[in-house]
Protein backbone atom coordinates (compact mmCIF):
# COMPACT_ATOMS: atom_id res chain seq x y z
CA UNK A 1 -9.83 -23.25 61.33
CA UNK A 2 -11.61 -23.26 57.94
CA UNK A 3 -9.53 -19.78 57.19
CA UNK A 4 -5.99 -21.50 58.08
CA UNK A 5 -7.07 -24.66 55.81
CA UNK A 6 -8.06 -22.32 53.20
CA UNK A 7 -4.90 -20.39 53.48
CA UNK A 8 -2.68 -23.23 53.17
CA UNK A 9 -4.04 -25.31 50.86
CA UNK A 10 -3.67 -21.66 48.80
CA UNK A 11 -0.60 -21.47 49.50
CA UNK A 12 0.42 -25.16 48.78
CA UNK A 13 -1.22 -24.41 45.33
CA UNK A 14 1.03 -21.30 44.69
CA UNK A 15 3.84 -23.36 45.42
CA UNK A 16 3.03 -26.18 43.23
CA UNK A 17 2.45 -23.62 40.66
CA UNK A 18 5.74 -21.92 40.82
CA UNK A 19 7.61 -24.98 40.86
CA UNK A 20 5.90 -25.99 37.77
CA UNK A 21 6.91 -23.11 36.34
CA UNK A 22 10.00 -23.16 37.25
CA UNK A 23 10.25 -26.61 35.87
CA UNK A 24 8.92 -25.95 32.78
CA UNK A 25 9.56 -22.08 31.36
CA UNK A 26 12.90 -21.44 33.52
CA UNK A 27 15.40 -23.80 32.42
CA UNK A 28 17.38 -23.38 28.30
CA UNK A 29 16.26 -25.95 26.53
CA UNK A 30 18.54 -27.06 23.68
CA UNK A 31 19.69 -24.91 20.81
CA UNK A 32 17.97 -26.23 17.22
CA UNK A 33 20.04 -26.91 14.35
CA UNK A 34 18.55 -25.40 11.62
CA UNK A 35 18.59 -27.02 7.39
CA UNK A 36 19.62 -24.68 4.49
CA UNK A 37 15.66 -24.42 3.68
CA UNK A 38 15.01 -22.99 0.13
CA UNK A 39 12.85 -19.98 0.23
CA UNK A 40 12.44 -19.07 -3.49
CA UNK A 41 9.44 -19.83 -5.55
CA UNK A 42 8.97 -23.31 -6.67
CA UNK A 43 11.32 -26.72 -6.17
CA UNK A 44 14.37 -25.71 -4.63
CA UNK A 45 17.41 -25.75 -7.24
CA UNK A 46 21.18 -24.46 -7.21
CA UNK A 47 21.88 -20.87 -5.88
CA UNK A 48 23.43 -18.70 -8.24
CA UNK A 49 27.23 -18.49 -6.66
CA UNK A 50 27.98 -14.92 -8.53
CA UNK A 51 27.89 -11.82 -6.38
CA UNK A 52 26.65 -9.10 -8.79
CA UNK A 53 26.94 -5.24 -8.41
CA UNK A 54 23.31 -3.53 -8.40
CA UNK A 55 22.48 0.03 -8.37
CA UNK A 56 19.25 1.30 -7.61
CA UNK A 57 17.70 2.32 -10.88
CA UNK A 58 14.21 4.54 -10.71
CA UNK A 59 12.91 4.34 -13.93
CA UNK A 60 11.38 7.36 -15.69
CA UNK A 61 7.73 5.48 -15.81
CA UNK A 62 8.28 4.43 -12.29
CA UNK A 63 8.42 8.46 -11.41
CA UNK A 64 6.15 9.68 -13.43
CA UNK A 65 3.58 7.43 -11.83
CA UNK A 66 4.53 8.93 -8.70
CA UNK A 67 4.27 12.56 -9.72
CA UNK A 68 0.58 11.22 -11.41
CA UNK A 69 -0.36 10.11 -8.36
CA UNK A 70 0.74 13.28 -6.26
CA UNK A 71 -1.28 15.61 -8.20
CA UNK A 72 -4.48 13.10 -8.33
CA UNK A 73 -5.22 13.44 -4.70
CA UNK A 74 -8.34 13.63 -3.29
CA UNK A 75 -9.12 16.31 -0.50
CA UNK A 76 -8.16 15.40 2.72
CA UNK A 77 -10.20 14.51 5.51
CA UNK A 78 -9.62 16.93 8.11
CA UNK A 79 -9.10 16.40 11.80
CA UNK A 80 -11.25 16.27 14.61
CA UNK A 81 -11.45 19.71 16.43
CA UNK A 82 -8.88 19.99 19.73
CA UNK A 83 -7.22 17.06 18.92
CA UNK A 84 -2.96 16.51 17.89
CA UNK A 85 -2.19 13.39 16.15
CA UNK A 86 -3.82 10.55 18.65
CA UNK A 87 -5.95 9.50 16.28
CA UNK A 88 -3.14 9.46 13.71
CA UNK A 89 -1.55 11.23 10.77
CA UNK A 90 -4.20 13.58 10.04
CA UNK A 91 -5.61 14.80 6.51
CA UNK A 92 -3.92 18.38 7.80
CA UNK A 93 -0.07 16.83 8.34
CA UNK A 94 -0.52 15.36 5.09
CA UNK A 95 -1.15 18.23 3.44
CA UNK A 96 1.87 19.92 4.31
CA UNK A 97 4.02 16.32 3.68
CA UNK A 98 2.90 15.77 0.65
CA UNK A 99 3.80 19.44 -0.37
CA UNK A 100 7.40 18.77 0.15
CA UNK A 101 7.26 15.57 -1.49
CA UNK A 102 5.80 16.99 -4.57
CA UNK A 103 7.86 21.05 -4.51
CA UNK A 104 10.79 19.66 -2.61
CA UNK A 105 12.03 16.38 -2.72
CA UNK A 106 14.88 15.85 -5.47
CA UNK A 107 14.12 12.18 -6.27
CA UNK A 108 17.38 11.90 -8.66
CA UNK A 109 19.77 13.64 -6.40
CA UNK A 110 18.76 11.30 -3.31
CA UNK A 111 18.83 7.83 -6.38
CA UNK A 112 22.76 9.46 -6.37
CA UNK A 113 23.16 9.40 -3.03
CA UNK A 114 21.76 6.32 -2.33
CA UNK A 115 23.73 5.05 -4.87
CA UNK A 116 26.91 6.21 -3.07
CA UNK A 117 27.74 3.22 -1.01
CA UNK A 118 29.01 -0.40 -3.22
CA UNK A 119 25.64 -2.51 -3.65
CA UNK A 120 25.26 -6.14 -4.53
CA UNK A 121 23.09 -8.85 -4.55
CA UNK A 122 23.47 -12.33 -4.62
CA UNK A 123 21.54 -15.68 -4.07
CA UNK A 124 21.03 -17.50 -0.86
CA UNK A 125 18.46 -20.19 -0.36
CA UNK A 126 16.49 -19.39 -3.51
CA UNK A 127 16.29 -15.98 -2.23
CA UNK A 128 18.17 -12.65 -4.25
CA UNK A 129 19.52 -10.61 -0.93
CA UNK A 130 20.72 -6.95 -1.69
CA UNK A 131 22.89 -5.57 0.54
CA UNK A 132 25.81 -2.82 0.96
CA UNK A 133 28.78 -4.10 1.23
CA UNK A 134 31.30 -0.92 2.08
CA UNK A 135 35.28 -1.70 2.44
CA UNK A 136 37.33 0.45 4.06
CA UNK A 137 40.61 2.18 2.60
CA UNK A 138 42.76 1.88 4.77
CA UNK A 139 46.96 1.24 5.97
CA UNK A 140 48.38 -1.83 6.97
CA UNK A 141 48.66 -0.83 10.52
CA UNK A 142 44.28 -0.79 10.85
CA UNK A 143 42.93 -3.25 11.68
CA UNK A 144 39.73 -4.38 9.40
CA UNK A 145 36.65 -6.36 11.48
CA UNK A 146 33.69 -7.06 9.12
CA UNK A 147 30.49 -5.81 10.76
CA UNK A 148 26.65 -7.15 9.72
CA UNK A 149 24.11 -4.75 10.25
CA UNK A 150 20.63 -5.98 10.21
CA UNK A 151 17.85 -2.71 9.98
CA UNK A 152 13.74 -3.69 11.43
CA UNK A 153 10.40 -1.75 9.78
CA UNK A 154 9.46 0.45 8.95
CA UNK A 155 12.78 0.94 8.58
CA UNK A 156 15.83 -0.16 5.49
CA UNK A 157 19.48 -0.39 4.46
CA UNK A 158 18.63 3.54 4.68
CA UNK A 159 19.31 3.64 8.43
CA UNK A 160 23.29 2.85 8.29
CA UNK A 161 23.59 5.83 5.81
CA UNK A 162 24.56 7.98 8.72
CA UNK A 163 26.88 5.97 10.18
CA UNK A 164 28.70 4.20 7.48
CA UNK A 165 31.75 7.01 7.01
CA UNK A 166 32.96 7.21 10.74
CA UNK A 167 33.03 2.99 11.25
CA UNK A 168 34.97 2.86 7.43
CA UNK A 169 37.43 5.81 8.38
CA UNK A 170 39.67 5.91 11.23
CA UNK A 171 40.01 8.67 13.60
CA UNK A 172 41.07 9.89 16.77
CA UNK A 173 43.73 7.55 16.85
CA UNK A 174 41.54 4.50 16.57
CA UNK A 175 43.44 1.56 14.68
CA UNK A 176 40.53 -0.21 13.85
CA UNK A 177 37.83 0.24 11.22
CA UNK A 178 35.09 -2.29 9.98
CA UNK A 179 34.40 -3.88 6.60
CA UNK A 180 30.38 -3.37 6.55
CA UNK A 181 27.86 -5.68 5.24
CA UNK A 182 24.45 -4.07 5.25
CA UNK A 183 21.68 -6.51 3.70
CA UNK A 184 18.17 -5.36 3.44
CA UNK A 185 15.78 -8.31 5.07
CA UNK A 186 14.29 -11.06 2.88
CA UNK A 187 10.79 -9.05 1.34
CA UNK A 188 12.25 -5.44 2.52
CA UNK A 189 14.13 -3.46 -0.04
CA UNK A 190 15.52 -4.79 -3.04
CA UNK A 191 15.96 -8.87 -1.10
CA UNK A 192 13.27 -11.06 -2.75
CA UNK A 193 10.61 -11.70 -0.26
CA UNK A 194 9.98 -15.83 0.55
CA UNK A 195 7.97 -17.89 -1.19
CA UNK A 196 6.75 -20.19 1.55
CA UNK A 197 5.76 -20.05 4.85
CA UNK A 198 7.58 -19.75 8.14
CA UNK A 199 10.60 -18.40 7.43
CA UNK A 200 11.16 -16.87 10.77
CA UNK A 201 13.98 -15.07 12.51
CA UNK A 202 15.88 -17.94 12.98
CA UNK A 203 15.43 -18.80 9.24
CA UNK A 204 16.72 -15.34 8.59
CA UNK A 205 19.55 -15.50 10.86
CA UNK A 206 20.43 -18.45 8.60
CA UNK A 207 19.96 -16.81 5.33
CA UNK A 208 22.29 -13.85 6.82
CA UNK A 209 24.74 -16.26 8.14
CA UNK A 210 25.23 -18.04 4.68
CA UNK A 211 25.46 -14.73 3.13
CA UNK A 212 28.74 -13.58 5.60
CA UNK A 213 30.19 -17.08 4.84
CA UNK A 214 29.55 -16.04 0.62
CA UNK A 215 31.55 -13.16 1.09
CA UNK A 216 34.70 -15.08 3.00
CA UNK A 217 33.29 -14.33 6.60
CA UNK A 218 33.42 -16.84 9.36
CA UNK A 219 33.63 -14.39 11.89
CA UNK A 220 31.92 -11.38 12.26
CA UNK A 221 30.35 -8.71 14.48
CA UNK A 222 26.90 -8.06 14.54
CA UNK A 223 24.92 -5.29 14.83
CA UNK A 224 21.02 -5.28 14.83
CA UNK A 225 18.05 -2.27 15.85
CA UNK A 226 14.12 -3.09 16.00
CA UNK A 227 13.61 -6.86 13.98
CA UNK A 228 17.22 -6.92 12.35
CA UNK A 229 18.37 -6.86 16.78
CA UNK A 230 15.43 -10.05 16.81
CA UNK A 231 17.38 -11.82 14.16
CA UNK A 232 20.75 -10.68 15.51
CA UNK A 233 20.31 -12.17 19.01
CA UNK A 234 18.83 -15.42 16.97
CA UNK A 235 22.12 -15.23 15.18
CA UNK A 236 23.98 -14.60 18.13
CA UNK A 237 22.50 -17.77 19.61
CA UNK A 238 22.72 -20.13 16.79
CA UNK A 239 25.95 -19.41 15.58
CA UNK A 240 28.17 -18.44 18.71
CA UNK A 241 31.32 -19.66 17.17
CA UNK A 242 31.01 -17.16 14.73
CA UNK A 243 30.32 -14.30 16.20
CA UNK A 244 32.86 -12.15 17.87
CA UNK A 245 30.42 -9.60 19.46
CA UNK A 246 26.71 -8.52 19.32
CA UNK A 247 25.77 -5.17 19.59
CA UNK A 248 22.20 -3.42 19.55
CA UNK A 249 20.05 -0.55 20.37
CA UNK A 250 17.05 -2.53 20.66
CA UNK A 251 17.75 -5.41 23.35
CA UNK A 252 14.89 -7.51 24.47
CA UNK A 253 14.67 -10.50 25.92
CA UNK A 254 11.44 -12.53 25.58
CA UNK A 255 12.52 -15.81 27.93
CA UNK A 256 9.85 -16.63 29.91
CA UNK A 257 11.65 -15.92 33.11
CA UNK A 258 11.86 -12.54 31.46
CA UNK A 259 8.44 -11.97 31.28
CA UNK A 260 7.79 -13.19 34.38
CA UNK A 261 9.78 -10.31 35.94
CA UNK A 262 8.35 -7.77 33.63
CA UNK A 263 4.88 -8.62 35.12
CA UNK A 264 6.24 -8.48 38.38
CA UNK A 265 7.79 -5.44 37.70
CA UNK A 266 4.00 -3.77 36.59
CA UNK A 267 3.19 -4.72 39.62
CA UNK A 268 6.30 -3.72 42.19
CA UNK A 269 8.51 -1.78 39.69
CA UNK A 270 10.92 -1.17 42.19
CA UNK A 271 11.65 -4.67 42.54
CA UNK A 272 13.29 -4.99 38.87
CA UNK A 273 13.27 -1.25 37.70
CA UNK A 274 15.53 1.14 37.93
CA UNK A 275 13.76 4.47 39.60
CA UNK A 276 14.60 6.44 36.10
CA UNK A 277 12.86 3.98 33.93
CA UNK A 278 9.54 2.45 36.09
CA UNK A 279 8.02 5.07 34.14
CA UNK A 280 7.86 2.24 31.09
CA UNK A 281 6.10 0.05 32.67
CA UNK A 282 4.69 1.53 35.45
CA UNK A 283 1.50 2.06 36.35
CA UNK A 284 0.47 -0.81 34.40
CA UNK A 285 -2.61 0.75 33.19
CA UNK A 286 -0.43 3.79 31.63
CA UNK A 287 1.60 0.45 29.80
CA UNK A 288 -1.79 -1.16 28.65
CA UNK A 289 -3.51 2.05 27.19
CA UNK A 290 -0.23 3.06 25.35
CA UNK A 291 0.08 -0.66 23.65
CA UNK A 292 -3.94 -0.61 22.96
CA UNK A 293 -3.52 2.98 21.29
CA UNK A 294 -0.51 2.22 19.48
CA UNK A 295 -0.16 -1.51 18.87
CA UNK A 296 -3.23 -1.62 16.15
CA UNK A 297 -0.16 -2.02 13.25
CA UNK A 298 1.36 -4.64 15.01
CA UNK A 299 -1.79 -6.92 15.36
CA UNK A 300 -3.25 -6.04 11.75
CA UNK A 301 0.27 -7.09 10.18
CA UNK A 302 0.49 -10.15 12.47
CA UNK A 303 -2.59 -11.24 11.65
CA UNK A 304 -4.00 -9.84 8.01
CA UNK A 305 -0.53 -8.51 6.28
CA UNK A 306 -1.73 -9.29 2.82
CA UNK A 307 -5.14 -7.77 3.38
CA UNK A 308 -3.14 -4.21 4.64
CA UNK A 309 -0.64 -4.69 1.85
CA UNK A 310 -2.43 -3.79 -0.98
CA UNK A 311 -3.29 -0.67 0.82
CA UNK A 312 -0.38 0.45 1.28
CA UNK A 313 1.41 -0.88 -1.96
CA UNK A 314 -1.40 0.45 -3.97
CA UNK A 315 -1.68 4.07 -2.42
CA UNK A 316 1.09 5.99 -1.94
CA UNK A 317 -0.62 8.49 0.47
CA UNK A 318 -1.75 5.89 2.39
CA UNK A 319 1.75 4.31 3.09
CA UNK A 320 3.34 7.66 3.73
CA UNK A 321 0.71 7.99 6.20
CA UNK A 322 1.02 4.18 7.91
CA UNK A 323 4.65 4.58 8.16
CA UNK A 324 5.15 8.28 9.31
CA UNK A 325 2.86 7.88 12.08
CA UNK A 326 5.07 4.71 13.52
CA UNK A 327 8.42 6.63 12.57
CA UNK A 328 6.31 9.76 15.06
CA UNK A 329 5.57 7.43 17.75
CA UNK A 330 8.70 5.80 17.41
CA UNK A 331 10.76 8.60 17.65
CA UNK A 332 9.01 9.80 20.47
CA UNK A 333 5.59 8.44 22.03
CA UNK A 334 4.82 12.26 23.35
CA UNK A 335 4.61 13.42 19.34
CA UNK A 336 0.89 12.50 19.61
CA UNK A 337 0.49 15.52 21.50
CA UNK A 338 1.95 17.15 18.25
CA UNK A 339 -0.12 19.15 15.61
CA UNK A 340 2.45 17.88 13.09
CA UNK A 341 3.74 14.89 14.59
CA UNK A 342 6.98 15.73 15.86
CA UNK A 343 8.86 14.50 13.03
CA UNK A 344 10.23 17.71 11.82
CA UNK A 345 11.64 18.03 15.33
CA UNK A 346 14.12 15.15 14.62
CA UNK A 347 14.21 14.69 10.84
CA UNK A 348 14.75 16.28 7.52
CA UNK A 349 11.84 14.72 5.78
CA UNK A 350 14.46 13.70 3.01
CA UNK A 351 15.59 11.35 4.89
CA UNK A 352 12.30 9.51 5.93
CA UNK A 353 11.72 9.81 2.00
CA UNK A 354 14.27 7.84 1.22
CA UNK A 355 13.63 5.23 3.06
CA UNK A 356 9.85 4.95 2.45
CA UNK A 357 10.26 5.59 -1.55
CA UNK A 358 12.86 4.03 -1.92
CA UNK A 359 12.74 0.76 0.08
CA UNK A 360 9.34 0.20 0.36
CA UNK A 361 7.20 2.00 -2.56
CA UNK A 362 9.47 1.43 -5.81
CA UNK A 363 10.20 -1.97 -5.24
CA UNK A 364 6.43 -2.29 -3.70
CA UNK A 365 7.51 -4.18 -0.59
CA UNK A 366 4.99 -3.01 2.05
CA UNK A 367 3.30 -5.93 2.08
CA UNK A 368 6.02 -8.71 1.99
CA UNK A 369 7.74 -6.72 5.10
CA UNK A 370 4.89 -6.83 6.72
CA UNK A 371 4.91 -10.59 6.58
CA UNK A 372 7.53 -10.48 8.92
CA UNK A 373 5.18 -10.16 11.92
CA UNK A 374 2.57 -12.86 10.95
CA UNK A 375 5.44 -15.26 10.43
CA UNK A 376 7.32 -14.17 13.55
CA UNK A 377 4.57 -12.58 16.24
CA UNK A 378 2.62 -15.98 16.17
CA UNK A 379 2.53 -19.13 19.00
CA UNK A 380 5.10 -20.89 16.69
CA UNK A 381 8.19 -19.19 17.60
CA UNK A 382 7.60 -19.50 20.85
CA UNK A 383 6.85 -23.12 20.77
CA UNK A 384 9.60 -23.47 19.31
CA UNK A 385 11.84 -22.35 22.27
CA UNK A 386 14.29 -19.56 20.29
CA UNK A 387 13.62 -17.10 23.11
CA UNK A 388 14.49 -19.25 25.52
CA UNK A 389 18.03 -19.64 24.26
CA UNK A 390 20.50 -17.28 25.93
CA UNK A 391 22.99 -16.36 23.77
CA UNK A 392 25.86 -18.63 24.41
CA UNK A 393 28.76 -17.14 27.52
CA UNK A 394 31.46 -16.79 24.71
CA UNK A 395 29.64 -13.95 22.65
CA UNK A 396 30.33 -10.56 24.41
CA UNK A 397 27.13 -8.59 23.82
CA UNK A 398 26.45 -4.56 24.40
CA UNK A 399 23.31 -3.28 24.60
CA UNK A 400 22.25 0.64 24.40
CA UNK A 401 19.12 2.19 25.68
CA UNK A 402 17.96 5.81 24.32
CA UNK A 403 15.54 7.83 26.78
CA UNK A 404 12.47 7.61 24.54
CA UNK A 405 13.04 4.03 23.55
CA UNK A 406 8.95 2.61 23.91
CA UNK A 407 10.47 -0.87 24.95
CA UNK A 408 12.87 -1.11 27.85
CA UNK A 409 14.49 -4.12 29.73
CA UNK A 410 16.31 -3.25 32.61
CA UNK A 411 20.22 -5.10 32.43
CA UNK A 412 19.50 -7.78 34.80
CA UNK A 413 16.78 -9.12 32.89
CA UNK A 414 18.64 -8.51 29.59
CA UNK A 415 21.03 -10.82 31.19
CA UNK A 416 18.51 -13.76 30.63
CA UNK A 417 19.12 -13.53 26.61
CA UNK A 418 22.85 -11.76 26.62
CA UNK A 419 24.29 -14.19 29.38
CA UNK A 420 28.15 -11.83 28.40
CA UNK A 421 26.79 -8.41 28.92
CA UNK A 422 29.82 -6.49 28.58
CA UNK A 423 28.38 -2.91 27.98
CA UNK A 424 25.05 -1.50 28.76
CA UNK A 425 24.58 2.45 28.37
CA UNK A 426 21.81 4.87 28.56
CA UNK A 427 21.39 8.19 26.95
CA UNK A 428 19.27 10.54 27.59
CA UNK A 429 17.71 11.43 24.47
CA UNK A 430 16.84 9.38 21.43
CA UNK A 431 14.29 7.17 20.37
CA UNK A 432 13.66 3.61 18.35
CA UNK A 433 15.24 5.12 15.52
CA UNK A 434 18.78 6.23 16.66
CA UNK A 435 20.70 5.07 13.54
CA UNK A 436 18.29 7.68 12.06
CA UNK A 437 17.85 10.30 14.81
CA UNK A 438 21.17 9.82 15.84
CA UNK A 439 23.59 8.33 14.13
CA UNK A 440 26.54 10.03 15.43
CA UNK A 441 25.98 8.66 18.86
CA UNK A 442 24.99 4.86 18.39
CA UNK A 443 28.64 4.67 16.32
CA UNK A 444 30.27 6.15 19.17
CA UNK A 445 28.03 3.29 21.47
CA UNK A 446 29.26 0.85 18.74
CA UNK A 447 33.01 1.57 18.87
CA UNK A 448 32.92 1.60 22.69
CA UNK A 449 31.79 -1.64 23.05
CA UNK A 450 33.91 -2.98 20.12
CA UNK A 451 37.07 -1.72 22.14
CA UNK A 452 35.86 -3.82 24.71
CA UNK A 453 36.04 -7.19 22.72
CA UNK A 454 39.35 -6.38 21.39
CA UNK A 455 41.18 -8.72 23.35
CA UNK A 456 39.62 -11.42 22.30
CA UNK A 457 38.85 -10.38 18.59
CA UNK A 458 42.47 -10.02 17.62
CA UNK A 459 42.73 -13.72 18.31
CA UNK A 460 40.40 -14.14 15.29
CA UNK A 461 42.33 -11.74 12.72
């Protein structure tokens, strides 16, 4: 008797519990309206309404501090014996990366290459925001659809390099192109970082809102990987009635009914996982030891940004290290098992120079993008209630999944967040990176799903 009264009052106590639940975390609460904040240092005053052309510019006493500080190394710390790169990048890797940085990399050549694509800045909300803004040349009979594409960290404007000439150009009979507007994130780049506190995603789905407007955009695509997908789907949600369709190779959903089926899926994977992917979640132990191995960035930037900024601002060894291990692990979570990390596997280290001495080291921005995670990974935004805004029915939405992607939602609970999942496609290679890795392949994703929304998006133009 005692066991049946302790069984049901249980169970009346598990149901009182998921109906509070259900009451409280499974229902959209209202979408905020958001004020023009100003982010810029000091009282707010006018924005500057010109849109200026920039070019990146490495001055000569900018690179020869670089070259002074190649050849003042100290020796490096070598590895433990019998182990790859699960500890991190070790004194031995960078040994052989800084080699190429100091007997191979062409810093001019890649400042005229980077320098190929139209640049500008201009002011929103107190804040200067570069970004490339690429026009297409193209007949009459093409249609032109302007295109924001939002980048994450470590990454920068860098990652759209690759992609840039087949969305601009048509071919294979398509008869549509896009009109690209790449901005690098507020504190990432050559964008002035904010001045005050809590500008969030939202905020910067604002600031990147305002900008399309600047440029004579009230309707736009949108596409977004790692942070810049974050702010996309924030975007996406804010400001349905001006976006024709949201696209991303990083789609998450953090509603609370979300991650309430994640953790049932760690437990019963078949239950929400497809058999190909319980793998990422499942056992939850294997999920657990990979985020305590590899999740020490995430929590030191969330927490202490400023204190591991002047690190890596002040050492240029130090943030080639930082960022190169996340770009490994990124790419591909097995590359600890590499002696040299994998990278070379996947990338010409050009390219990862480029980004990292280009976005982050000349315009010293490592610690102002890392800002992004204390100001976003905090109880705030979730207090707030962003992730529990779907985006709204009228936004068709595509999401892509690459095989070595370290965060996967299946679709079904994607569907939480992108209520109009149109497209949702898997490949079987490819990690966080793809517009890196990849490039060829996440256009191709792109323009698929565009052809999709084409019915409707030709009642726009």
């Amino acid at each position: 008797m005692a066991f049946k009264s302790i069984v049901l009052t249980s169970s009346l106590l598990l149901l009182v519990s998921i109906t509070f639940y259900a009451i409280k975390f499974l229902h959209y609460s209202e979408v905020q309206k958001l004020e023009n904040v100003y982010w810029g240092p000091g009282e707010p005053k006018q924005d500057d309404p010109e849109v200026r052309p920039f070019r990146i510019d490495l001055k000569e006493n900018v690179l020869k501090d670089i070259h002074h500080r190649l050849n003042l190394s100290r020796p490096q710390i070598p590895p433990l014996e019998d182990t790859e790169t699960q500890y991190g990048y070790s004194g031995k890797i960078m040994e052989e990366v800084m080699d190429f940085l100091k007997t191979e990399y062409n810093f001019k050549e890649q400042q005229k290459f980077l320098n190929t694509f139209p640049q500008f800045v201009t002011e929103v909300q107190g804040l200067k925001i570069h970004f490339l803004h690429v026009k297409p040349n193209v007949t009459d009979d093409v249609e032109v659809f302007p295109i924001l594409m939002l980048h994450g960290w470590p990454s920068s404007v860098r990652e759209y390099y690759g992609m840039i000439p087949e969305m601009v150009n048509p071919a294979d009979g398509r008869k549509f192109v896009f009109e690209i507007v790449a901005p690098s994130l507020p504190g990432f780049g050559y964008s002035d970082a904010p001045s005050k506190k809590d500008c969030q995603g939202p905020e910067m789905a604002l600031i990147f809102k305002n900008l399309m407007e600047k440029l004579g955009h009230r309707k736009f695509y949108v596409h977004g990987s790692d942070w810049g997908a974050v702010i996309g789907t924030h975007l996406s949600t804010l400001y349905p009635h001006q976006v024709i369709g949201f696209h991303s190779n990083f789609c998450i959903s953090l509603a609370n009914k979300s991650i309430f089926k994640i953790l049932v899926g760690m437990v019963f994977p078949s239950l929400i996982f497809p058999e190909e992917f319980q793998h990422k979640w499942y056992p939850p132990m294997d999920t657990l030891r990979f985020f305590f191995s590899e999740a020490a960035y995430l929590l030191l930037q969330a927490t202490k940004p400023d204190t591991i900024g002047v690190s890596l601002d002040q050492s240029l060894q130090g943030l080639i290290a930082f960022m190169f291990d996340k770009m490994s692990v990124g790419t591909d979570k097995d590359f600890v098992r590499f002696k040299d990390g994998g990278l070379p596997l996947k990338y010409n280290y050009t390219i990862l120079f480029d980004n990292l001495i280009f976005y982050y080291w000349v315009p010293q921005k490592a610690t102002t993008a890392a800002r992004l995670y204390s100001q976003n990974l905090n109880y705030k935004i979730f207090q707030r209630g962003f992730y529990n805004n779907p985006v709204d029915k009228s936004v068709p939405c595509g999401c892509t999944v690459f095989a070595k992607e370290f965060l996967y939602f299946p679709e079904e609970v994607l569907r939480d967040t992108y209520r109009n999942l149109i497209h949702f496609t898997t490949h079987k290679d490819g990690g966080h990176f793809a517009g890196l890795e990849m490039p060829d392949v996440l256009v191709k994703d792109l323009l698929s799903f565009v052809e999709k929304t084409l019915p409707k998006t030709r009642r726009y133009f």
